[in-house]
C-alpha atoms as a PDB file:
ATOM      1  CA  UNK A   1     -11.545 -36.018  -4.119  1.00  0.00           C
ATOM      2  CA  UNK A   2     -13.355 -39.442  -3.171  1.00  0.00           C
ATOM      3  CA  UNK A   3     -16.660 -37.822  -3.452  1.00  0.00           C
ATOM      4  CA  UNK A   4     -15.640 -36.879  -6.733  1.00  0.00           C
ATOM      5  CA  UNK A   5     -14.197 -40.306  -8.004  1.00  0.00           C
ATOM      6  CA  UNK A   6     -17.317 -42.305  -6.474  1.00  0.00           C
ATOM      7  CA  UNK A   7     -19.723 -39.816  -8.441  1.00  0.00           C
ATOM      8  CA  UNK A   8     -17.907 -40.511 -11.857  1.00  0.00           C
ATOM      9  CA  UNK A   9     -17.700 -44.111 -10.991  1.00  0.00           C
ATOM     10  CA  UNK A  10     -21.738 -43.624 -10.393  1.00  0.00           C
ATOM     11  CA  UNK A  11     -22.059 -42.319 -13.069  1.00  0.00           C
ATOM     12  CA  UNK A  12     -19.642 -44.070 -15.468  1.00  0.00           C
ATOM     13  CA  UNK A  13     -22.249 -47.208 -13.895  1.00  0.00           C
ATOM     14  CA  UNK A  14     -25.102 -45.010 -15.029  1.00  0.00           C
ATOM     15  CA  UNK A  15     -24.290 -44.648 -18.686  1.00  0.00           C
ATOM     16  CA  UNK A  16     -23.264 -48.420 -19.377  1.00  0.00           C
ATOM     17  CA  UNK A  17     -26.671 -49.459 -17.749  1.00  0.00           C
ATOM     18  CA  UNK A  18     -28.440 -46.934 -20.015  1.00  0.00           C
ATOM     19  CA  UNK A  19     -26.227 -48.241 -22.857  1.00  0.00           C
ATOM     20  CA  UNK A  20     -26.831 -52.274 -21.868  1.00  0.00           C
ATOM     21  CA  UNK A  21     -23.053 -52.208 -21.556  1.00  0.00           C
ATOM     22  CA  UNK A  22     -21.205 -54.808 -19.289  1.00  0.00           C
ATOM     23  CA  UNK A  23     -17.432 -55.276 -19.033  1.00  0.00           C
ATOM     24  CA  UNK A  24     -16.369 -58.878 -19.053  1.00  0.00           C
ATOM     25  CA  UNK A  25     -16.897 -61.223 -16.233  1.00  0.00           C
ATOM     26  CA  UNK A  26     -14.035 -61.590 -14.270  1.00  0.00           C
ATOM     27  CA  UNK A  27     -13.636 -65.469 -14.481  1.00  0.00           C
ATOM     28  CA  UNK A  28     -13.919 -65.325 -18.696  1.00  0.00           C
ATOM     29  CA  UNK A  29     -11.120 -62.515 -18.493  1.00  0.00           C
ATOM     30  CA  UNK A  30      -8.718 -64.286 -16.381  1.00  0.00           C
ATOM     31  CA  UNK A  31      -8.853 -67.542 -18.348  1.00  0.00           C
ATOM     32  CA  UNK A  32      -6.370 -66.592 -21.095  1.00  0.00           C
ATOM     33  CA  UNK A  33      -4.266 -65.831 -17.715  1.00  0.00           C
ATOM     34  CA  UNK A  34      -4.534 -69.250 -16.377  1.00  0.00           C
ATOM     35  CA  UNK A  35      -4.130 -71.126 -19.368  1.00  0.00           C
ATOM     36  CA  UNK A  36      -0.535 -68.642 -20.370  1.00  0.00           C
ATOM     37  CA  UNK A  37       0.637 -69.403 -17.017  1.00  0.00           C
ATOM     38  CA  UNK A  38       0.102 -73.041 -17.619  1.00  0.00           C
ATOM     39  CA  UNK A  39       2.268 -72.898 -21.169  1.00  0.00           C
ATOM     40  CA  UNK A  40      -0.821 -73.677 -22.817  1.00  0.00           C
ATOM     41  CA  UNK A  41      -1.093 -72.088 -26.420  1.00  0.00           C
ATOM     42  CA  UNK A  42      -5.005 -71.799 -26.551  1.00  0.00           C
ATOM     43  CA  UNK A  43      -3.960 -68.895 -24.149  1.00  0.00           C
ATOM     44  CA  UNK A  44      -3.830 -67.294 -27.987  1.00  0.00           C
ATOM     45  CA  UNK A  45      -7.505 -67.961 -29.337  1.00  0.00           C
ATOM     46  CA  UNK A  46      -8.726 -67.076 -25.930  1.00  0.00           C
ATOM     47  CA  UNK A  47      -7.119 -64.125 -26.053  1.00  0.00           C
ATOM     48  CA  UNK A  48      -8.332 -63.236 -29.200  1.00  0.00           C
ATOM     49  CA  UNK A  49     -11.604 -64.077 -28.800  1.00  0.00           C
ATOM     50  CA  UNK A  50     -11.893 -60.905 -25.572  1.00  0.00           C
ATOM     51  CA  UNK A  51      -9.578 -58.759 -27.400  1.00  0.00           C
ATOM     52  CA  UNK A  52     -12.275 -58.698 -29.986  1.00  0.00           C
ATOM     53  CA  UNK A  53     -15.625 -59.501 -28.600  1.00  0.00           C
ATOM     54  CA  UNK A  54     -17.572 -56.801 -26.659  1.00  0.00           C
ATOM     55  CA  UNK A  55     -17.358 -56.079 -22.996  1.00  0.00           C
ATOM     56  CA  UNK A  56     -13.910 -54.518 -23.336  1.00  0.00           C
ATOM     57  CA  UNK A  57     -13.128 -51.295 -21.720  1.00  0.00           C
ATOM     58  CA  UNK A  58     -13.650 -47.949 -23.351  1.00  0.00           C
ATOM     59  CA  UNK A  59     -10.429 -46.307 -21.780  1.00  0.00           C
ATOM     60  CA  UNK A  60     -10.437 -43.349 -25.271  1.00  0.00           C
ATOM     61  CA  UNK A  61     -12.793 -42.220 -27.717  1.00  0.00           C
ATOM     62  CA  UNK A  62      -9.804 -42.721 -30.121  1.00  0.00           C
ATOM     63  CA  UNK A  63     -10.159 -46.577 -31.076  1.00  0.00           C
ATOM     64  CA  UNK A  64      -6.442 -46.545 -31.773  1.00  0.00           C
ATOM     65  CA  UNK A  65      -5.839 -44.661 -28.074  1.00  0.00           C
ATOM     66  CA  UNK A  66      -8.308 -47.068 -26.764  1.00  0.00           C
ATOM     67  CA  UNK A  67      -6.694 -50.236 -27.714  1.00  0.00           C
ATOM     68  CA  UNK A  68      -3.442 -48.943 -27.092  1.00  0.00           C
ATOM     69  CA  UNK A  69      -4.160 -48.452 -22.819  1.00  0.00           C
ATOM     70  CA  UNK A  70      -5.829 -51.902 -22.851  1.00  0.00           C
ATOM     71  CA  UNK A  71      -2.785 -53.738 -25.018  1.00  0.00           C
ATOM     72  CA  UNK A  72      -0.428 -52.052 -22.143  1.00  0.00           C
ATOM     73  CA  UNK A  73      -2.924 -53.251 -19.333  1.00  0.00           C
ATOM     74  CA  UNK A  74      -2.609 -56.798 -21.129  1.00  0.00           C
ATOM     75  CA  UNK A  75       1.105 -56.666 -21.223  1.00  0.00           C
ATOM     76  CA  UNK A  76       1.491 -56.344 -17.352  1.00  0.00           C
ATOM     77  CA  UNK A  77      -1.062 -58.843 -16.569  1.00  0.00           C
ATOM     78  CA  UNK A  78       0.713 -61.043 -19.320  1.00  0.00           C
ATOM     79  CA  UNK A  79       4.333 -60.520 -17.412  1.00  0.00           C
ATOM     80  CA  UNK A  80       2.171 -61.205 -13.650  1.00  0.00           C
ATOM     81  CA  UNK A  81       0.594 -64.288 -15.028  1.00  0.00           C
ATOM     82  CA  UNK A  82       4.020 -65.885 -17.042  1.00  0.00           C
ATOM     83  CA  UNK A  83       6.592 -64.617 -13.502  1.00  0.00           C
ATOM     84  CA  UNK A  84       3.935 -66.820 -11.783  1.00  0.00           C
ATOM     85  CA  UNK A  85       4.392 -70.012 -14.622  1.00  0.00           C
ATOM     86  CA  UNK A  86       8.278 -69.548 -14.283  1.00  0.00           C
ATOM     87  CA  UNK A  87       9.760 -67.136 -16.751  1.00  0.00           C
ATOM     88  CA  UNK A  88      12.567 -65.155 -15.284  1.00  0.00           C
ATOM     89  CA  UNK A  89      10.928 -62.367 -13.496  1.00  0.00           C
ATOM     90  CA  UNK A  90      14.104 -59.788 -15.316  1.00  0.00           C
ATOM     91  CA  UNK A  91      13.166 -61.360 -18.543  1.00  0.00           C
ATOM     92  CA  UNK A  92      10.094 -60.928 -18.403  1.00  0.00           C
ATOM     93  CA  UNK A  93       9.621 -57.210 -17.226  1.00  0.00           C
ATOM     94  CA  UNK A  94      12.177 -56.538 -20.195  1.00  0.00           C
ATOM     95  CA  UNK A  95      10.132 -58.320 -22.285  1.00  0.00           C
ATOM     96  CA  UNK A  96       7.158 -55.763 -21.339  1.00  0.00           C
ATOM     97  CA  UNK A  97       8.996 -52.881 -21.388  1.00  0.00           C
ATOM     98  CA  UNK A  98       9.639 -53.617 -25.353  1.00  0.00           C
ATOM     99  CA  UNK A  99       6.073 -54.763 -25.853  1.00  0.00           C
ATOM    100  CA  UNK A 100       4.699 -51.414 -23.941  1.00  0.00           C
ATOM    101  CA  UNK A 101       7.121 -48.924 -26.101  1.00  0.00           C
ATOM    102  CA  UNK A 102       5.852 -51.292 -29.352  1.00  0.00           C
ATOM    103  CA  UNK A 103       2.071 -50.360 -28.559  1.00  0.00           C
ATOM    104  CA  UNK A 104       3.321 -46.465 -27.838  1.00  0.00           C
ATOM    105  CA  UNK A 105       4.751 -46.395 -31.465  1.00  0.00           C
ATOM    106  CA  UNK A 106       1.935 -48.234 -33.560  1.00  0.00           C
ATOM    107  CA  UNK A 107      -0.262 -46.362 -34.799  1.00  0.00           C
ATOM    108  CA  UNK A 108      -3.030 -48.324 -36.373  1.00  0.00           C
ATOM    109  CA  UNK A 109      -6.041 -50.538 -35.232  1.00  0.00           C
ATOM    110  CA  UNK A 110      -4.443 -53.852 -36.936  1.00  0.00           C
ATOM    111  CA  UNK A 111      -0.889 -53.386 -35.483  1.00  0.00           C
ATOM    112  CA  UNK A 112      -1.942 -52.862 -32.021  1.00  0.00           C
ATOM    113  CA  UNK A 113      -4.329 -56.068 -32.779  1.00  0.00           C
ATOM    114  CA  UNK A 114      -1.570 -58.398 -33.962  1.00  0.00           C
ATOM    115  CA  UNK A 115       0.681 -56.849 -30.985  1.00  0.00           C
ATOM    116  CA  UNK A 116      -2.199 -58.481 -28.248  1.00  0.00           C
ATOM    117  CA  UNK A 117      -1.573 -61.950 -30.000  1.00  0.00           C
ATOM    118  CA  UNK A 118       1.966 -61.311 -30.300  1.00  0.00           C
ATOM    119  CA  UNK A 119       2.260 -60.618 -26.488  1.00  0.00           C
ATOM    120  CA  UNK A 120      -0.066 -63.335 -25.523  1.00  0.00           C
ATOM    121  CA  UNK A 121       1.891 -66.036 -27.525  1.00  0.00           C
ATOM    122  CA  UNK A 122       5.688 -64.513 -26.527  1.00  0.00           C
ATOM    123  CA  UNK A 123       4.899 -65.284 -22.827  1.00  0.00           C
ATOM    124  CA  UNK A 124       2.813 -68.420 -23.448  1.00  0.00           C
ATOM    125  CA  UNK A 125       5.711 -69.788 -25.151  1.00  0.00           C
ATOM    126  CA  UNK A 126       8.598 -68.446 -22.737  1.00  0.00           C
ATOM    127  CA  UNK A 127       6.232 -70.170 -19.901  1.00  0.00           C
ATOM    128  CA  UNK A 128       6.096 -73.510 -21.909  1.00  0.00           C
ATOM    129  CA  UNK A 129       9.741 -73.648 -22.541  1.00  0.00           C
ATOM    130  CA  UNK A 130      10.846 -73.099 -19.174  1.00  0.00           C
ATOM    131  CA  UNK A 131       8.518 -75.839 -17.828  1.00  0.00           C
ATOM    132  CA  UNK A 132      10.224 -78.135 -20.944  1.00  0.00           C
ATOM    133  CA  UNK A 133      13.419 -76.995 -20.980  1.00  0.00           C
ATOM    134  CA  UNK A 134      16.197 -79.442 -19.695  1.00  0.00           C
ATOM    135  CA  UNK A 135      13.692 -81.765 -18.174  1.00  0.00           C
ATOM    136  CA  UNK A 136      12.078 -84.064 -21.124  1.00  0.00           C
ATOM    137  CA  UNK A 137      13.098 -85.833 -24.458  1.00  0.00           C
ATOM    138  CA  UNK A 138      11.942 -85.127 -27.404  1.00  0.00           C
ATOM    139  CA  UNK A 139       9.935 -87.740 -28.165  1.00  0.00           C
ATOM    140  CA  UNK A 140       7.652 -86.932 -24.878  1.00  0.00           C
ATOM    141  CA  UNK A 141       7.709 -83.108 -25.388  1.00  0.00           C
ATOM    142  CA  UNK A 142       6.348 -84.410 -28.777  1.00  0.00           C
ATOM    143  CA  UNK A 143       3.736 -86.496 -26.989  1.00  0.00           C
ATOM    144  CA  UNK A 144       2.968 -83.595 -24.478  1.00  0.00           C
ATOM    145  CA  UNK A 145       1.929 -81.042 -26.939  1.00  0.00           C
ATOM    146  CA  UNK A 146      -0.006 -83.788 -29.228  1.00  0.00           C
ATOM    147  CA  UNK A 147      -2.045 -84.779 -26.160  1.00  0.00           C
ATOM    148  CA  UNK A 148      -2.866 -81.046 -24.999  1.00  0.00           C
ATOM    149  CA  UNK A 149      -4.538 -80.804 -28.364  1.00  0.00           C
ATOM    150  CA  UNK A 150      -6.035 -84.074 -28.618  1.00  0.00           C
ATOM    151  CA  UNK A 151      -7.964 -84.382 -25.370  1.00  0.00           C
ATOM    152  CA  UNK A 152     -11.670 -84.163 -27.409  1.00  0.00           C
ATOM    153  CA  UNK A 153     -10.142 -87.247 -29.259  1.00  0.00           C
ATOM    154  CA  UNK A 154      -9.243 -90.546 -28.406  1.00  0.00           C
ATOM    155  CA  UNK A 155      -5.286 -90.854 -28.063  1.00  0.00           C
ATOM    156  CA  UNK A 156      -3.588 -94.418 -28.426  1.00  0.00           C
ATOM    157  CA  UNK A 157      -0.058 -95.332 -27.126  1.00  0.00           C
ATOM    158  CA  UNK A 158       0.630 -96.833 -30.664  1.00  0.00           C
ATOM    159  CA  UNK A 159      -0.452 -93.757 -32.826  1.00  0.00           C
ATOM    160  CA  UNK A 160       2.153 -91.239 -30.219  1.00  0.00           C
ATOM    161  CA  UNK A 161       4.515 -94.055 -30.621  1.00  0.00           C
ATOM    162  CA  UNK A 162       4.519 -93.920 -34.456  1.00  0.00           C
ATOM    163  CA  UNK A 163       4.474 -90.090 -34.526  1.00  0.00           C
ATOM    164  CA  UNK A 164       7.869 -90.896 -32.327  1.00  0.00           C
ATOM    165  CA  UNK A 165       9.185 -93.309 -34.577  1.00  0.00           C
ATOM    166  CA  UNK A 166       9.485 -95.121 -31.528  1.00  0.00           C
ATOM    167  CA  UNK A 167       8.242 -98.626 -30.561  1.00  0.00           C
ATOM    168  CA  UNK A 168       5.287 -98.719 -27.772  1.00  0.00           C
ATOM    169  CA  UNK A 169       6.989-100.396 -25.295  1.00  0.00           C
ATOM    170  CA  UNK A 170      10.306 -98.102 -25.315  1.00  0.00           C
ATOM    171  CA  UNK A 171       8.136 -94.910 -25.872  1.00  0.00           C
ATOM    172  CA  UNK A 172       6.235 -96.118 -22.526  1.00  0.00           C
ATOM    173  CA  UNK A 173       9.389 -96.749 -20.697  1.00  0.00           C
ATOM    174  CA  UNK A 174      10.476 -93.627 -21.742  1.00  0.00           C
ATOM    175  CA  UNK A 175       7.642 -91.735 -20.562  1.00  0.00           C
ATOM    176  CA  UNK A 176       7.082 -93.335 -17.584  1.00  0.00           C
ATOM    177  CA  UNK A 177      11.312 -92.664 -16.674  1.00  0.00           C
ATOM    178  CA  UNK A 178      10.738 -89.217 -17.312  1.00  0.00           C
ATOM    179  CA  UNK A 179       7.460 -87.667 -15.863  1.00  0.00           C
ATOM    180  CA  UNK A 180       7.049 -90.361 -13.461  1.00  0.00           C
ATOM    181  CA  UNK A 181       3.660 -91.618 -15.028  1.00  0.00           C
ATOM    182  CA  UNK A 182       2.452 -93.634 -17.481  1.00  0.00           C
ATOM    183  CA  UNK A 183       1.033 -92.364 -20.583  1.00  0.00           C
ATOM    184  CA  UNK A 184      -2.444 -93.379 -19.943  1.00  0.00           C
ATOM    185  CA  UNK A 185      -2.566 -91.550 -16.779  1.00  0.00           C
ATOM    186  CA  UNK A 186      -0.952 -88.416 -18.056  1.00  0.00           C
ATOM    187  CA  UNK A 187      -3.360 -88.312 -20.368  1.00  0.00           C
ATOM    188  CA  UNK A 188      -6.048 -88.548 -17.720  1.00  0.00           C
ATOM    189  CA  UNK A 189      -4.233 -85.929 -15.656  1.00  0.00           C
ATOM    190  CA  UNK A 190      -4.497 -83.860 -18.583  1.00  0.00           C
ATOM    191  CA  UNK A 191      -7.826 -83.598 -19.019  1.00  0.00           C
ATOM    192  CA  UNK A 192      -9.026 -83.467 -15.617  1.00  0.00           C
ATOM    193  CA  UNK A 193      -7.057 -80.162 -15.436  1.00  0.00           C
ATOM    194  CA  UNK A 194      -8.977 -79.476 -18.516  1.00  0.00           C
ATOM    195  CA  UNK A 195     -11.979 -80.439 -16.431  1.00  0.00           C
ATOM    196  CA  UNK A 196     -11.645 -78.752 -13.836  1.00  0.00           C
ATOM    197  CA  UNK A 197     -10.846 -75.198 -15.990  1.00  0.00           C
ATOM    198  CA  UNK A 198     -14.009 -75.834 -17.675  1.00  0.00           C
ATOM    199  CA  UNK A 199     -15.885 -76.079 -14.579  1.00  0.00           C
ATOM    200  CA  UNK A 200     -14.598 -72.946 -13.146  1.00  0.00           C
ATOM    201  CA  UNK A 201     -14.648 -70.703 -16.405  1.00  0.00           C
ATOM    202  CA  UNK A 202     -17.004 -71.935 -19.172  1.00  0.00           C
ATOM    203  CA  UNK A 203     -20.646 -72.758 -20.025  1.00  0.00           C
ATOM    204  CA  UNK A 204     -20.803 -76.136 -20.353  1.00  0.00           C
ATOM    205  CA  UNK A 205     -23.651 -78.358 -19.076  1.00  0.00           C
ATOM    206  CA  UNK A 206     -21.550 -81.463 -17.021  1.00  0.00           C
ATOM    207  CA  UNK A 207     -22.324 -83.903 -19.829  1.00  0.00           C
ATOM    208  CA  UNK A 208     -21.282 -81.438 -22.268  1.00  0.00           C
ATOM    209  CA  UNK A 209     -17.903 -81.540 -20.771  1.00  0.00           C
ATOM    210  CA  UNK A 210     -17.845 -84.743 -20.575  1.00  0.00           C
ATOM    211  CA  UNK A 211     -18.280 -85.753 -24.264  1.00  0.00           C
ATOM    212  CA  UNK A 212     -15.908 -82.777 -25.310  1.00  0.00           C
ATOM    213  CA  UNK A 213     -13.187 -84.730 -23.216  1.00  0.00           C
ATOM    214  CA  UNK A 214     -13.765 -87.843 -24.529  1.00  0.00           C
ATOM    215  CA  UNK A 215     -15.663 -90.145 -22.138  1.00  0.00           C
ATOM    216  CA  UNK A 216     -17.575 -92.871 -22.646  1.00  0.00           C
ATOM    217  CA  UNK A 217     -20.196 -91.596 -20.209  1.00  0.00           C
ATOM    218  CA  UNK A 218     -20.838 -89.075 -17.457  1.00  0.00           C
ATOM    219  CA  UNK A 219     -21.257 -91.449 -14.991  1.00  0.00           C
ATOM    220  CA  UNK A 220     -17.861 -92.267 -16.094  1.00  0.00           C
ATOM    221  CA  UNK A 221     -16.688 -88.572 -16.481  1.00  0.00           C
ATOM    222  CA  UNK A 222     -17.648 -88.108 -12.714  1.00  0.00           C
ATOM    223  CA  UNK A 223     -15.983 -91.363 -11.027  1.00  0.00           C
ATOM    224  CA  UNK A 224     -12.591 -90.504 -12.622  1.00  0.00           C
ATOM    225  CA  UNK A 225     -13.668 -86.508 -11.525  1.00  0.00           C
ATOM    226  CA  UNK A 226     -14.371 -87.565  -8.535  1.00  0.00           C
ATOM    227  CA  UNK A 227     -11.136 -89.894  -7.659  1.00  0.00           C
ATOM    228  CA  UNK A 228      -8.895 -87.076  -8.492  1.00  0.00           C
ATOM    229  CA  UNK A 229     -10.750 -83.918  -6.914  1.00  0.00           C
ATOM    230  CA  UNK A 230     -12.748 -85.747  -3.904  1.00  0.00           C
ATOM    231  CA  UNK A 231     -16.426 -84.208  -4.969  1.00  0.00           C
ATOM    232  CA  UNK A 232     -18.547 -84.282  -7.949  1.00  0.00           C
ATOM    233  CA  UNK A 233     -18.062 -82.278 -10.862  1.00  0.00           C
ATOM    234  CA  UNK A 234     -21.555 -80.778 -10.128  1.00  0.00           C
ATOM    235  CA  UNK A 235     -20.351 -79.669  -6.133  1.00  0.00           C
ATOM    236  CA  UNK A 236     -16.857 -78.517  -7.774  1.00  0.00           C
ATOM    237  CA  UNK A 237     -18.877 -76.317 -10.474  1.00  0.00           C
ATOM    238  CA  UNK A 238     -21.386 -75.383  -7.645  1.00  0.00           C
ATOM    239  CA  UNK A 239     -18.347 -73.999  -5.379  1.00  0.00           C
ATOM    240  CA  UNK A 240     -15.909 -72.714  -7.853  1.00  0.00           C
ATOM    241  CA  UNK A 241     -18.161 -71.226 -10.629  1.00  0.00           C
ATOM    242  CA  UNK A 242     -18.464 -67.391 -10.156  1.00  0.00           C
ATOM    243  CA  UNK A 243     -21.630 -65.296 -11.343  1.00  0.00           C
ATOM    244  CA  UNK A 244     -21.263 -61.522 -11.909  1.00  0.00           C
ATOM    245  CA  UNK A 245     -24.012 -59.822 -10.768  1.00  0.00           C
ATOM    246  CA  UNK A 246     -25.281 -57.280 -12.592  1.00  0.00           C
ATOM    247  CA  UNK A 247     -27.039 -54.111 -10.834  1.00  0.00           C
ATOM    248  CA  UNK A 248     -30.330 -54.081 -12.738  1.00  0.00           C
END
């Protein structure tokens, strides 16, 4: 029986180097993981952007079939990934059973599409709530989400304090009461974790990283890098930053 498997994985290997086919690299395919267990909505677009691109796996000649066994693969590794961000383990294995009979019962290409965003943004959001729920204001779960999506931008106290309605100095007190920072250094936090998943999962040259976050430099880019990680952004991208290699 091994024999057997290892000759059709052979020659499965066979026919996708004939074909110039590769399946996506692992690190690419576990970001929209990451960033879902992190609460992080560009979990969505990420998602979206493997669902569609190519390097999926042909699991059917039936495109329908096909997309169908990958949606349920994504739907466990959706319920792993938000169980590790803090949903409710019950919740969320319910929450996959329903998702798993919904791909079983569609039975065209755009409503198993629209059921791999729906499943990717479902968990993303159950993960973000939990980490929000009970534990911040309004006003900084408002300032939260605006700085996730700002971090290519500059972000003043004064322009999250008027989105608040708030005055600076009681949005800052605030803030600092709550997540027990200010809102300068959350903000740097912020995008060093954003750092730091670009270094491990994208393309980006170091300085291209560096402007896309918003500093002044990359000298600068790797001091504050380096105060929060202890190495360079070049070492951390030199250790972290996984090649597939391809059999030729």
């Amino acid at each position: 029986m091994k024999e057997t498997m290892d000759k059709q994985v052979s020659y499965l290997e066979y026919t996708n180097r004939e074909n110039s086919f590769h399946h996506h690299r692992y690190d690419d395919d576990m970001r929209q993981f990451e960033l879902l267990k992190n609460g992080d909505l560009h979990s969505v677009d990420e998602s979206k952007r493997m669902i569609t691109s190519e390097g999926v796996g042909h699991l059917s000649d039936d495109p329908v079939i096909n997309l169908r066994y990958l949606n349920i693969c994504h739907a466990t590794l959706c319920t792993r990934f938000a169980i590790e961000g803090g949903m409710d383990a019950e919740k969320a294995y319910n929450a996959s059973d329903v998702f798993i009979r919904r791909c079983d019962s569609a039975d065209t290409l755009d409503e198993q599409y629209d059921l791999h965003i729906e499943m990717t943004e479902y968990f993303t959001r159950q993960v973000a709530a939990v980490k929000k729920a009970n534990v911040f204001s309004k006003p900084v779960i408002l300032c939260m989400d605006y700085i996730q999506y700002h971090l290519h931008e500059p972000i003043l106290v004064s322009e999250l304090a008027d989105m608040c309605r708030l005055s600076d100095s009681y949005l800052s007190v605030l803030f600092k009461r709550e997540t027990g920072m200010n809102i300068t250094e959350y903000i740097m936090i912020k995008r060093m974790e954003t750092a730091e998943n670009m270094l491990k999962f994208s393309d980006f040259t170091l300085s291209e990283i560096s402007d896309i976050l918003h500093f002044s430099s990359y000298s600068h880019f790797a001091r504050v890098f380096r105060r929060y990680f202890d190495t360079s952004p070049k070492k951390y991208r030199d250790t972290h930053y996984r090649r597939t290699v391809m059999t030729e």
